[in-house]
C-alpha atoms as a PDB file:
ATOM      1  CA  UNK A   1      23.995 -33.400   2.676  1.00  0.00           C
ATOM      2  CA  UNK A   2      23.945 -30.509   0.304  1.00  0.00           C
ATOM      3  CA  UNK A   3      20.865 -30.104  -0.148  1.00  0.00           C
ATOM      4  CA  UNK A   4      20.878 -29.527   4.012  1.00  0.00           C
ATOM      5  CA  UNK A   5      23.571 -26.755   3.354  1.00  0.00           C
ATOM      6  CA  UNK A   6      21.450 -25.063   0.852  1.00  0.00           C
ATOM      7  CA  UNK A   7      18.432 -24.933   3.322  1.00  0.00           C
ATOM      8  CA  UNK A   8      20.090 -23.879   6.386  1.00  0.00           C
ATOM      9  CA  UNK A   9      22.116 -21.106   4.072  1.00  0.00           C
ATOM     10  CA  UNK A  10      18.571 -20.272   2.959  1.00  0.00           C
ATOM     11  CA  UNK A  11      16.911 -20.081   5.984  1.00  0.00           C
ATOM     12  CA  UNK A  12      19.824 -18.096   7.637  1.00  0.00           C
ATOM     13  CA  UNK A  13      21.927 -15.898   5.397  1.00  0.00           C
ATOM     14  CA  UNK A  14      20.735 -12.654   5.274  1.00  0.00           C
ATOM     15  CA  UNK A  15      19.244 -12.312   1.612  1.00  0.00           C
ATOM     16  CA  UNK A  16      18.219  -8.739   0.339  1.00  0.00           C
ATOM     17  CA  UNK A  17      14.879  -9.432  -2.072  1.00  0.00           C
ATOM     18  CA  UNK A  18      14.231  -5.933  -2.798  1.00  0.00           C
ATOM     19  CA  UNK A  19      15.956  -6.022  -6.273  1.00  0.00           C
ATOM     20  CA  UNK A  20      17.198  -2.857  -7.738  1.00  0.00           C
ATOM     21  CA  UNK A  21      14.445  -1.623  -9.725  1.00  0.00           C
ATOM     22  CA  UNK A  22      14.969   0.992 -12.154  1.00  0.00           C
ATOM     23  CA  UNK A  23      11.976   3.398 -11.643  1.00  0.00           C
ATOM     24  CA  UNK A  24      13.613   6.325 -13.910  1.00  0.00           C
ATOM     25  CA  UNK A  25      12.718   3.819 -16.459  1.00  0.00           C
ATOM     26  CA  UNK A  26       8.804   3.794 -16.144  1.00  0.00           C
ATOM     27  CA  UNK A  27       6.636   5.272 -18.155  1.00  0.00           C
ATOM     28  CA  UNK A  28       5.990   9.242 -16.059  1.00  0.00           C
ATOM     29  CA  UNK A  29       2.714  10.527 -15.194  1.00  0.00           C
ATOM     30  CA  UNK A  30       1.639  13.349 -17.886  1.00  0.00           C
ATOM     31  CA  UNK A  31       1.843  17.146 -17.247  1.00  0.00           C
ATOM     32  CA  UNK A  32      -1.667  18.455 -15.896  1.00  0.00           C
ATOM     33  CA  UNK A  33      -4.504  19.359 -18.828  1.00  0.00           C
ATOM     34  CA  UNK A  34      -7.157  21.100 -16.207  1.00  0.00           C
ATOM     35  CA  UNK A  35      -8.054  20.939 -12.847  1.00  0.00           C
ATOM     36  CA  UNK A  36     -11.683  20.652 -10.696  1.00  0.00           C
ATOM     37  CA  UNK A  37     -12.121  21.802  -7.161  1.00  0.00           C
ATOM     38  CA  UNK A  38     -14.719  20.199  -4.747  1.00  0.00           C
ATOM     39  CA  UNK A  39     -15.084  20.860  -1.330  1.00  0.00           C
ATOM     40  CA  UNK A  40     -12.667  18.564  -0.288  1.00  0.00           C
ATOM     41  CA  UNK A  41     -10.312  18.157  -2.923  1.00  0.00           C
ATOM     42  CA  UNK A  42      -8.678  18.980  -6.176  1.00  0.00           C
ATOM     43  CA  UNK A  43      -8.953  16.669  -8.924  1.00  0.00           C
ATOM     44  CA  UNK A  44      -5.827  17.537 -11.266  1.00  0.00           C
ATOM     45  CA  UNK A  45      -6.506  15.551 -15.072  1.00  0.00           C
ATOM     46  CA  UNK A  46      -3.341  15.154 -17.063  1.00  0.00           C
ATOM     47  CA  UNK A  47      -2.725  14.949 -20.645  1.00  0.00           C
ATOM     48  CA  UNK A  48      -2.275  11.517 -20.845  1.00  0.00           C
ATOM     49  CA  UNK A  49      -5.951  10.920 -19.504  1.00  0.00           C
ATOM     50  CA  UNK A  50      -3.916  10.174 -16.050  1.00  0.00           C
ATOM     51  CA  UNK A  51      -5.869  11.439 -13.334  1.00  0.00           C
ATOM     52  CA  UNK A  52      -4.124  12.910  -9.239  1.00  0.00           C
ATOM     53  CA  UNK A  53      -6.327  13.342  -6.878  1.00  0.00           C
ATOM     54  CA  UNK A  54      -5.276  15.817  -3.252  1.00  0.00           C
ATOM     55  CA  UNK A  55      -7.410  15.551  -0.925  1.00  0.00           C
ATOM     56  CA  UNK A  56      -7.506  17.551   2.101  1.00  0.00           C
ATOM     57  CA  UNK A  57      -8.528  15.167   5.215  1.00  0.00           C
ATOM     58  CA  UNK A  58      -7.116  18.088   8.291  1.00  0.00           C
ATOM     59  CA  UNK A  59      -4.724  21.044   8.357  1.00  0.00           C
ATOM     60  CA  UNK A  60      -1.867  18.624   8.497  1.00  0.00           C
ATOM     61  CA  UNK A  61      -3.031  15.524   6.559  1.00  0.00           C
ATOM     62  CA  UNK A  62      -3.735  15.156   2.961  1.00  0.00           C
ATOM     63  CA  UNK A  63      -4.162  12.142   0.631  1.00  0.00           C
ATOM     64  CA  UNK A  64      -2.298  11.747  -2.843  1.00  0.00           C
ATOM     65  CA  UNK A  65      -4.109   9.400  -5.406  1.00  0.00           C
ATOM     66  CA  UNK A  66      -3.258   8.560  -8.437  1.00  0.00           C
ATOM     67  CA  UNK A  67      -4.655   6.807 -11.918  1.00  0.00           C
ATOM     68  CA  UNK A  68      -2.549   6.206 -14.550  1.00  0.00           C
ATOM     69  CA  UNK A  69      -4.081   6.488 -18.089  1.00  0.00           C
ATOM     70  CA  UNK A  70      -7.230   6.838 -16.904  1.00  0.00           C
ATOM     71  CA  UNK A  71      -9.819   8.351 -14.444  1.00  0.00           C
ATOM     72  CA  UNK A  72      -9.467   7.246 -10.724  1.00  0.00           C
ATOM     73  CA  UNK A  73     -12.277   4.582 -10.220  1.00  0.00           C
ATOM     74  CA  UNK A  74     -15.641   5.633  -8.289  1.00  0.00           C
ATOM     75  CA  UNK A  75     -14.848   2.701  -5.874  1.00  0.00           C
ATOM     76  CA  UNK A  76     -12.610   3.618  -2.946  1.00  0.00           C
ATOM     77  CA  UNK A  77     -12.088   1.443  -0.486  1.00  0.00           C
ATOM     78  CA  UNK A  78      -8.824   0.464   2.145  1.00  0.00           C
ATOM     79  CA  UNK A  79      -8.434  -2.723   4.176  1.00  0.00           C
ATOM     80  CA  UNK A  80      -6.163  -0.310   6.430  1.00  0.00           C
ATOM     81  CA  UNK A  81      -7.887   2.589   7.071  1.00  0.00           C
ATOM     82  CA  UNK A  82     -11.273   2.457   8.643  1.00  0.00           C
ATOM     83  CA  UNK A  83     -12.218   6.415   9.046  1.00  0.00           C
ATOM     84  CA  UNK A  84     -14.271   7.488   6.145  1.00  0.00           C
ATOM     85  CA  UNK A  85     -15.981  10.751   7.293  1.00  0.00           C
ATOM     86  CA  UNK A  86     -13.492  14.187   7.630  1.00  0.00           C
ATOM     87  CA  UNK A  87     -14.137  17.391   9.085  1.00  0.00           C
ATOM     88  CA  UNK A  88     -12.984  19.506   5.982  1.00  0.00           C
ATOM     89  CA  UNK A  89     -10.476  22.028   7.607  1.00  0.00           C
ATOM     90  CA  UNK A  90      -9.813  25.690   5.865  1.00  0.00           C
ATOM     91  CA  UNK A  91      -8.073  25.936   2.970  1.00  0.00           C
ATOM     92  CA  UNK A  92      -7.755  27.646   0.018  1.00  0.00           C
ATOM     93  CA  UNK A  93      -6.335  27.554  -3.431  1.00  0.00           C
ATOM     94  CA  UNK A  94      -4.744  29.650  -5.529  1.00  0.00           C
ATOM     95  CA  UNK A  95      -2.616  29.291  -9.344  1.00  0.00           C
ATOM     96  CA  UNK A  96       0.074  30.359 -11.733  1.00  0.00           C
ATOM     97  CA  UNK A  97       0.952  29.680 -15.240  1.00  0.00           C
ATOM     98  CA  UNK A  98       3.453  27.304 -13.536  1.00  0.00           C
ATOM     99  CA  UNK A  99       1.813  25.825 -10.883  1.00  0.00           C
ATOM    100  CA  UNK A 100      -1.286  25.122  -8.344  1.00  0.00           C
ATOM    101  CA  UNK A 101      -0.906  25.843  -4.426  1.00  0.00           C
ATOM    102  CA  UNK A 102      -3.540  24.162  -2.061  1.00  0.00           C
ATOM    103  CA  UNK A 103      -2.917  25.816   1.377  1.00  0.00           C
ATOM    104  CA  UNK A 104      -4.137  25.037   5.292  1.00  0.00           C
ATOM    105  CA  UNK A 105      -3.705  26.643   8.249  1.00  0.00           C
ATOM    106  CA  UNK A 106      -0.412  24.304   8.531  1.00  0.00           C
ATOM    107  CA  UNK A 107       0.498  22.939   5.030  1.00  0.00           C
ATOM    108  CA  UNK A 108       1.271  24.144   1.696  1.00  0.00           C
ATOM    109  CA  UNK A 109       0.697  21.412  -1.101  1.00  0.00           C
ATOM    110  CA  UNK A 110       2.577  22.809  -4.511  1.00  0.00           C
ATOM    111  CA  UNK A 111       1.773  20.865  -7.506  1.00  0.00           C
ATOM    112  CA  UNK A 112       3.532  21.614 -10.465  1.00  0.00           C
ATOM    113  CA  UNK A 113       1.927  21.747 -14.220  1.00  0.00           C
ATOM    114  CA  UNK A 114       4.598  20.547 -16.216  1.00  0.00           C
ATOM    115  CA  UNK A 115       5.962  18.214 -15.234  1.00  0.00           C
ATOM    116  CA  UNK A 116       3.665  17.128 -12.396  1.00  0.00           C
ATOM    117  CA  UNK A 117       5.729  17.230  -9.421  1.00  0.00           C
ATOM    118  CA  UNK A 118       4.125  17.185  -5.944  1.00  0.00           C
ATOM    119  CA  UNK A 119       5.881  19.259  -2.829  1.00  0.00           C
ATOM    120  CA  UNK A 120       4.949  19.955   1.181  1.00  0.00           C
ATOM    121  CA  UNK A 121       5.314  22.880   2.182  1.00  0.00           C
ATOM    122  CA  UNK A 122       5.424  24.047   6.147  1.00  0.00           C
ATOM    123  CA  UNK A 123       2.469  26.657   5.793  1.00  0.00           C
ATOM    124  CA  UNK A 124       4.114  29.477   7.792  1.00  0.00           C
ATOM    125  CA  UNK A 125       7.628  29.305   6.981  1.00  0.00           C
ATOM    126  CA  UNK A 126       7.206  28.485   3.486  1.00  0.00           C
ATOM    127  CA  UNK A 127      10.320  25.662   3.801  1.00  0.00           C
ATOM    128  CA  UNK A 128      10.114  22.287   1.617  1.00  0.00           C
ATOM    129  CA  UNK A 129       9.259  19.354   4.155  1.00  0.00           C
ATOM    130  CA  UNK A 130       9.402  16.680   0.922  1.00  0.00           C
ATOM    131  CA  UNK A 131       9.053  16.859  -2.513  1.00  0.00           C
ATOM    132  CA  UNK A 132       8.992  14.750  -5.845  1.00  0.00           C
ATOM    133  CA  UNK A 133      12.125  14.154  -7.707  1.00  0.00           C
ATOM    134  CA  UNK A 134      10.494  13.167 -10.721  1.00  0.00           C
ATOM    135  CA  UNK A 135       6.849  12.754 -11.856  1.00  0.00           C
ATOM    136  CA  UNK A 136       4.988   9.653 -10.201  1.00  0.00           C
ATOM    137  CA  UNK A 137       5.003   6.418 -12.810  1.00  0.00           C
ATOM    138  CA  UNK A 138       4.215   3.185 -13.855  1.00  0.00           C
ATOM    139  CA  UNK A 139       5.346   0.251 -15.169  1.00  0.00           C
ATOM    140  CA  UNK A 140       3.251   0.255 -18.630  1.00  0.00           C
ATOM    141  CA  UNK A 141       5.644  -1.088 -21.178  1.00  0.00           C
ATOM    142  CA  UNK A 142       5.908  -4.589 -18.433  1.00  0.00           C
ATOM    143  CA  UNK A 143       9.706  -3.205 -17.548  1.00  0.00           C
ATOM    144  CA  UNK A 144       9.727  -4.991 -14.124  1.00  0.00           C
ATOM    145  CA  UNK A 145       7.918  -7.995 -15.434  1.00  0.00           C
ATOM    146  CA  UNK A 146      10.856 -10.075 -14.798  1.00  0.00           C
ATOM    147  CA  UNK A 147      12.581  -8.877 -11.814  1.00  0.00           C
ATOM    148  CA  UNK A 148       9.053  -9.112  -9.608  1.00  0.00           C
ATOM    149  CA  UNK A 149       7.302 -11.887  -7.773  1.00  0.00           C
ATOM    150  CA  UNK A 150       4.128 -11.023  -9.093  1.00  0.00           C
ATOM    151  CA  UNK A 151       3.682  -9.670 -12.611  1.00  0.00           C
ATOM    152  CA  UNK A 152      -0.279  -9.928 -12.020  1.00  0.00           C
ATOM    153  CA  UNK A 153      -0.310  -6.109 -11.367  1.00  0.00           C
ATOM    154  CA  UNK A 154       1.187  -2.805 -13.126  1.00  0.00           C
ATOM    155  CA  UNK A 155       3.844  -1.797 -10.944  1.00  0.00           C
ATOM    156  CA  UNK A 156       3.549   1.973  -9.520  1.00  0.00           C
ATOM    157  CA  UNK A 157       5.510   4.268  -7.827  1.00  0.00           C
ATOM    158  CA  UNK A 158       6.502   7.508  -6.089  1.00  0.00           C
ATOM    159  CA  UNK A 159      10.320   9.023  -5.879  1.00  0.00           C
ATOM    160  CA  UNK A 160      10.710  11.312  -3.237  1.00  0.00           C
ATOM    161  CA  UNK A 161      14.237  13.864  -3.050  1.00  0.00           C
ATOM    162  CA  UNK A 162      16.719  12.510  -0.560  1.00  0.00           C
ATOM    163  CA  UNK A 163      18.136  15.333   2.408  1.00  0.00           C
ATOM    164  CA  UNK A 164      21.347  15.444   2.571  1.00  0.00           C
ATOM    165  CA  UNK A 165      20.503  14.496   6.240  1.00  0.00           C
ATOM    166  CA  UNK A 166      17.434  12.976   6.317  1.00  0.00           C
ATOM    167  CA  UNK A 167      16.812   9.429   8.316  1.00  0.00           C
ATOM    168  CA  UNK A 168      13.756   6.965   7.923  1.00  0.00           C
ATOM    169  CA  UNK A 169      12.147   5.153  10.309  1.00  0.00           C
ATOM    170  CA  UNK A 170       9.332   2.501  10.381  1.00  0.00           C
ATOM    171  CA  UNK A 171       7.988  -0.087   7.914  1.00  0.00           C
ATOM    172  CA  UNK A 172       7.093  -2.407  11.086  1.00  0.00           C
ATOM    173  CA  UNK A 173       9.359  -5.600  11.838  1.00  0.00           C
ATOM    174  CA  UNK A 174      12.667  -5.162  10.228  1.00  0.00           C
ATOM    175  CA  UNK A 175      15.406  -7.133  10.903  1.00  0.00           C
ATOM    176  CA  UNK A 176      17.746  -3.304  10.295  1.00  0.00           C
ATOM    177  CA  UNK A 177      18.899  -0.846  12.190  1.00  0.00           C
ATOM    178  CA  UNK A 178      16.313   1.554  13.378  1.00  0.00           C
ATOM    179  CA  UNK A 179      17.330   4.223  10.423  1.00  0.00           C
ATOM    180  CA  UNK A 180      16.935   2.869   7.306  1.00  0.00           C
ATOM    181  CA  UNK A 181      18.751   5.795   5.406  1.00  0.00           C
ATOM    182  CA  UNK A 182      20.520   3.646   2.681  1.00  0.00           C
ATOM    183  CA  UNK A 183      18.823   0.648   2.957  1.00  0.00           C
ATOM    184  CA  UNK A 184      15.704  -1.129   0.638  1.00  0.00           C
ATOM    185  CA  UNK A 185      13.073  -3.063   1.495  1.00  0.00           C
ATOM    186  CA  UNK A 186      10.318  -5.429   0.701  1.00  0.00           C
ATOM    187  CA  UNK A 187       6.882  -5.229   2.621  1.00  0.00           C
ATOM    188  CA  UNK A 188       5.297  -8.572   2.247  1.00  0.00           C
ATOM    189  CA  UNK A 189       4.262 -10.426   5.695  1.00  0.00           C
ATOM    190  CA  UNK A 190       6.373 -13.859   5.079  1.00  0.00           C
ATOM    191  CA  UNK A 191       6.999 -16.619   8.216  1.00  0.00           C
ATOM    192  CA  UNK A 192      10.855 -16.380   8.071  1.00  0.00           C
ATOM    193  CA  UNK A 193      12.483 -18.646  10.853  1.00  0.00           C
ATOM    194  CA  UNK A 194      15.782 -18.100  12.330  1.00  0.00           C
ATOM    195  CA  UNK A 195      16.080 -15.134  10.495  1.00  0.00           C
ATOM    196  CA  UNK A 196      19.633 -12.445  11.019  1.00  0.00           C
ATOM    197  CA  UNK A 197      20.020  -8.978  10.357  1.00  0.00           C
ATOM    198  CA  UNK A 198      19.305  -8.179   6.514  1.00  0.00           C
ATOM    199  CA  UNK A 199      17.011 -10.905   6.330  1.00  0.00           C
ATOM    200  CA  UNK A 200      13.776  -9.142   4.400  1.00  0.00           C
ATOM    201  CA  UNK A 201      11.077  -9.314   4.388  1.00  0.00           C
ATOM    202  CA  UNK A 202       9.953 -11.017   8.006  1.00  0.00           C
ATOM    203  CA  UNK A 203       6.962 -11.611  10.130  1.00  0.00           C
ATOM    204  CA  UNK A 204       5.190  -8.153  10.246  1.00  0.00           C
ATOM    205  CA  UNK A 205       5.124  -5.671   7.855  1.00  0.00           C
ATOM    206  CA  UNK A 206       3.644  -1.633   7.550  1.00  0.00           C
ATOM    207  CA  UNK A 207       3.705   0.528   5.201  1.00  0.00           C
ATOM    208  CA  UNK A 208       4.625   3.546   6.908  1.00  0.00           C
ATOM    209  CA  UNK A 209       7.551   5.804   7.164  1.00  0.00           C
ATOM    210  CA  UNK A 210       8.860   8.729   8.858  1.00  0.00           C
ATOM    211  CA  UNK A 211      11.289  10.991   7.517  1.00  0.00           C
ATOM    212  CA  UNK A 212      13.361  13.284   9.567  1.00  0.00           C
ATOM    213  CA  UNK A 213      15.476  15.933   9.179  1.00  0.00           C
ATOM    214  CA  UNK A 214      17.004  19.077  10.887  1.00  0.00           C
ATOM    215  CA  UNK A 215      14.370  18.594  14.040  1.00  0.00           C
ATOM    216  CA  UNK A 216      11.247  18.175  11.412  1.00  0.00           C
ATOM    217  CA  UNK A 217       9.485  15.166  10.837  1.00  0.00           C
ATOM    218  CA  UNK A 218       6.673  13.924   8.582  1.00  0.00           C
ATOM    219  CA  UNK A 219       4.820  10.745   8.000  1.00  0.00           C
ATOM    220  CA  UNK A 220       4.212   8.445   4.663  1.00  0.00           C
ATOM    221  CA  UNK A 221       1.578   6.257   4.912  1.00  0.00           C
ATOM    222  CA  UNK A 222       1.438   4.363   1.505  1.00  0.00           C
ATOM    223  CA  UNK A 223      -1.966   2.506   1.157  1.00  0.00           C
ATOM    224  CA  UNK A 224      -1.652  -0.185  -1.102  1.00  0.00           C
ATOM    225  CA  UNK A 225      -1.977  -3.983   0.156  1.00  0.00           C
ATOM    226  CA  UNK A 226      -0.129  -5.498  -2.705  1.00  0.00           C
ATOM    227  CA  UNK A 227       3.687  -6.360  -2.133  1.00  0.00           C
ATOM    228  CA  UNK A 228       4.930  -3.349  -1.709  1.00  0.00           C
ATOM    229  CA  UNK A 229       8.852  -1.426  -2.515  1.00  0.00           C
ATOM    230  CA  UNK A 230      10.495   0.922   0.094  1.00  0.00           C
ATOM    231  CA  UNK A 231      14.381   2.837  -1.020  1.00  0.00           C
ATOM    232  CA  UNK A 232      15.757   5.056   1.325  1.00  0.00           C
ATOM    233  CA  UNK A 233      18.433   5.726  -1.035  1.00  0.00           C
ATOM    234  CA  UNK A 234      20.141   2.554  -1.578  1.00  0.00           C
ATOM    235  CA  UNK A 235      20.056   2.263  -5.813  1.00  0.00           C
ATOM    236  CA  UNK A 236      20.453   6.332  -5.561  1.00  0.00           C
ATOM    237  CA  UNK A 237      21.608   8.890  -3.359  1.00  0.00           C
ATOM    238  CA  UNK A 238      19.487  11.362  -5.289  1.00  0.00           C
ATOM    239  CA  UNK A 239      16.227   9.913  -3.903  1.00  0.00           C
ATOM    240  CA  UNK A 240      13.350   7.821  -1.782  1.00  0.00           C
ATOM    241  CA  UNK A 241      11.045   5.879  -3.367  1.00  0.00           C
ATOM    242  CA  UNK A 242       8.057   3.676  -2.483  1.00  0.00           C
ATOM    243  CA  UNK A 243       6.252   1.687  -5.183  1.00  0.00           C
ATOM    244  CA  UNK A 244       3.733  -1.452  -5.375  1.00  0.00           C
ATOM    245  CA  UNK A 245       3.221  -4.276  -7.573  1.00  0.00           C
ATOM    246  CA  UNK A 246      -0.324  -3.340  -8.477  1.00  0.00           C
ATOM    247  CA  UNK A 247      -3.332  -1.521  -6.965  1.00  0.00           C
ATOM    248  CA  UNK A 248      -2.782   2.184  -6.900  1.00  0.00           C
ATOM    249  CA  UNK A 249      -0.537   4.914  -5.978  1.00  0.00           C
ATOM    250  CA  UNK A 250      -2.108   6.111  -3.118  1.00  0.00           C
ATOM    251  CA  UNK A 251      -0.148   7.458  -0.272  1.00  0.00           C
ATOM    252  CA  UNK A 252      -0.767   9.553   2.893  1.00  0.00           C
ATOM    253  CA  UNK A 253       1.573  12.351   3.978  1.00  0.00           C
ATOM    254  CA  UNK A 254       1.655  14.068   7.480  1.00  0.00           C
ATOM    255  CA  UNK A 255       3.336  16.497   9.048  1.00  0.00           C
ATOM    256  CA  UNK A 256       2.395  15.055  12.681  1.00  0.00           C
ATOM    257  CA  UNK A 257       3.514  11.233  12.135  1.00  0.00           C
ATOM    258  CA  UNK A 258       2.724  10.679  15.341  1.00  0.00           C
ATOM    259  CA  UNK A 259      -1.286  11.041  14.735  1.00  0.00           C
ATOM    260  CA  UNK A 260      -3.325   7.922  14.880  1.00  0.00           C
ATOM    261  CA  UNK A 261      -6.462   9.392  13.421  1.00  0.00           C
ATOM    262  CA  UNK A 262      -6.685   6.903  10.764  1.00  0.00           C
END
């Protein structure tokens, strides 16, 4: 008879699994060394042999990709995202001693030198859309070993500043309220019957967010298939983070989240 309890309170209780990682904790990304530009993108290489890649896809799309303690890997390849060729839109680029500013006909991308802190930037009014509110990391000291399901990859991650009125929405099948603002979650497609509300994760899962503020919204698509970390402030009210265990840091950020050009 117990054991029957202990199922059904299993089955039905609403459990949160998205533990409270630390992330100030993991080991930060280094300040940038040198930069390369391409035709497409600018390669930024860190002093810690870390390697951040931008990537400009249209005038309101760019790609952030990251390697810790190392060069990002020739291969690159998504199970999500099928379009491979870009039209290269117009931008430029320009510097100071403090940082580098990639610029489109709608975006500004900021990256800072020291420490490397990436911000979006509406291209004509010059207002912050999102920013980094502290350098992007990883797990390399095995920190998170213990509180994960699967300690088969280095755990990464991206903390984003929270608005003082900014709401999320997204991440698929939820069983939440539409805005997430305060809430955590776990992205990991999982058959849970007779589930209630706070029971995470669920059936269908997405990696993709949209943040909104004062009237402006953007999009976060983070492309990593491994089980993936989503805090719209819950363990802080100083910020938003998204994180994976394993695979890269390689996100997606919009300021048109309602594009389906991927």
């Amino acid at each position: 008879m117990k054991r029957c309890v202990l199922i059904f309170c299993f089955i039905l209780c609403p459990v949160s699994i998205a533990r409270a990682q630390d992330i100030t904790k993991l080991e930060k990304i280094g300040s940038i060394a040198n930069f390369t530009k391409s035709e497409k993108s600018v390669v930024f290489n860190c002093q810690d042999n870390s390697q951040v890649q931008v990537t400009i896809l249209s005038a309101d799309l760019v790609r952030v990709r990251a390697s810790f303690g190392k060069p990002i890997p020739a291969k690159d390849h998504s199970w999500a995202i099928a379009k491979t060729e870009w039209v290269t839109p117009r931008w430029s680029l320009s510097e100071t001693s403090e940082a580098v500013l990639i610029t489109t006909d709608e975006l500004e991308v900021l990256v800072r030198r020291s420490p490397l802190l990436v911000e979006f930037r509406n291209a004509k009014t010059h207002a912050v859309i999102n920013s980094d509110q502290q350098p992007m990391a990883y797990d390399a000291k095995g920190l998170l070993k213990d509180m994960l399901f699967d300690s088969r990859g280095t755990f990464v991650a991206a903390a984003k500043k929270l608005g003082f009125d900014e709401h999320f929405y997204g991440l698929g099948e939820k069983a939440a309220r539409l805005d997430k603002r305060r809430s955590s979650f776990v992205n990991w497609n999982s058959d849970t019957p007779g589930y209630l509300e706070g029971r995470d994760p669920i059936y269908q899962t997405v990696p993709f967010y949209t943040g909104l503020q004062n009237g402006n919204a953007y999009g976060i698509f983070f492309d990593n298939s491994y089980r993936s970390y989503f805090d719209f402030g819950k363990s802080s009210q100083q910020r938003v983070w998204f994180g994976a265990e394993g695979g890269e840091l390689n996100y997606y950020f919009s300021t048109d989240p309602r594009s389906r050009r991927f």
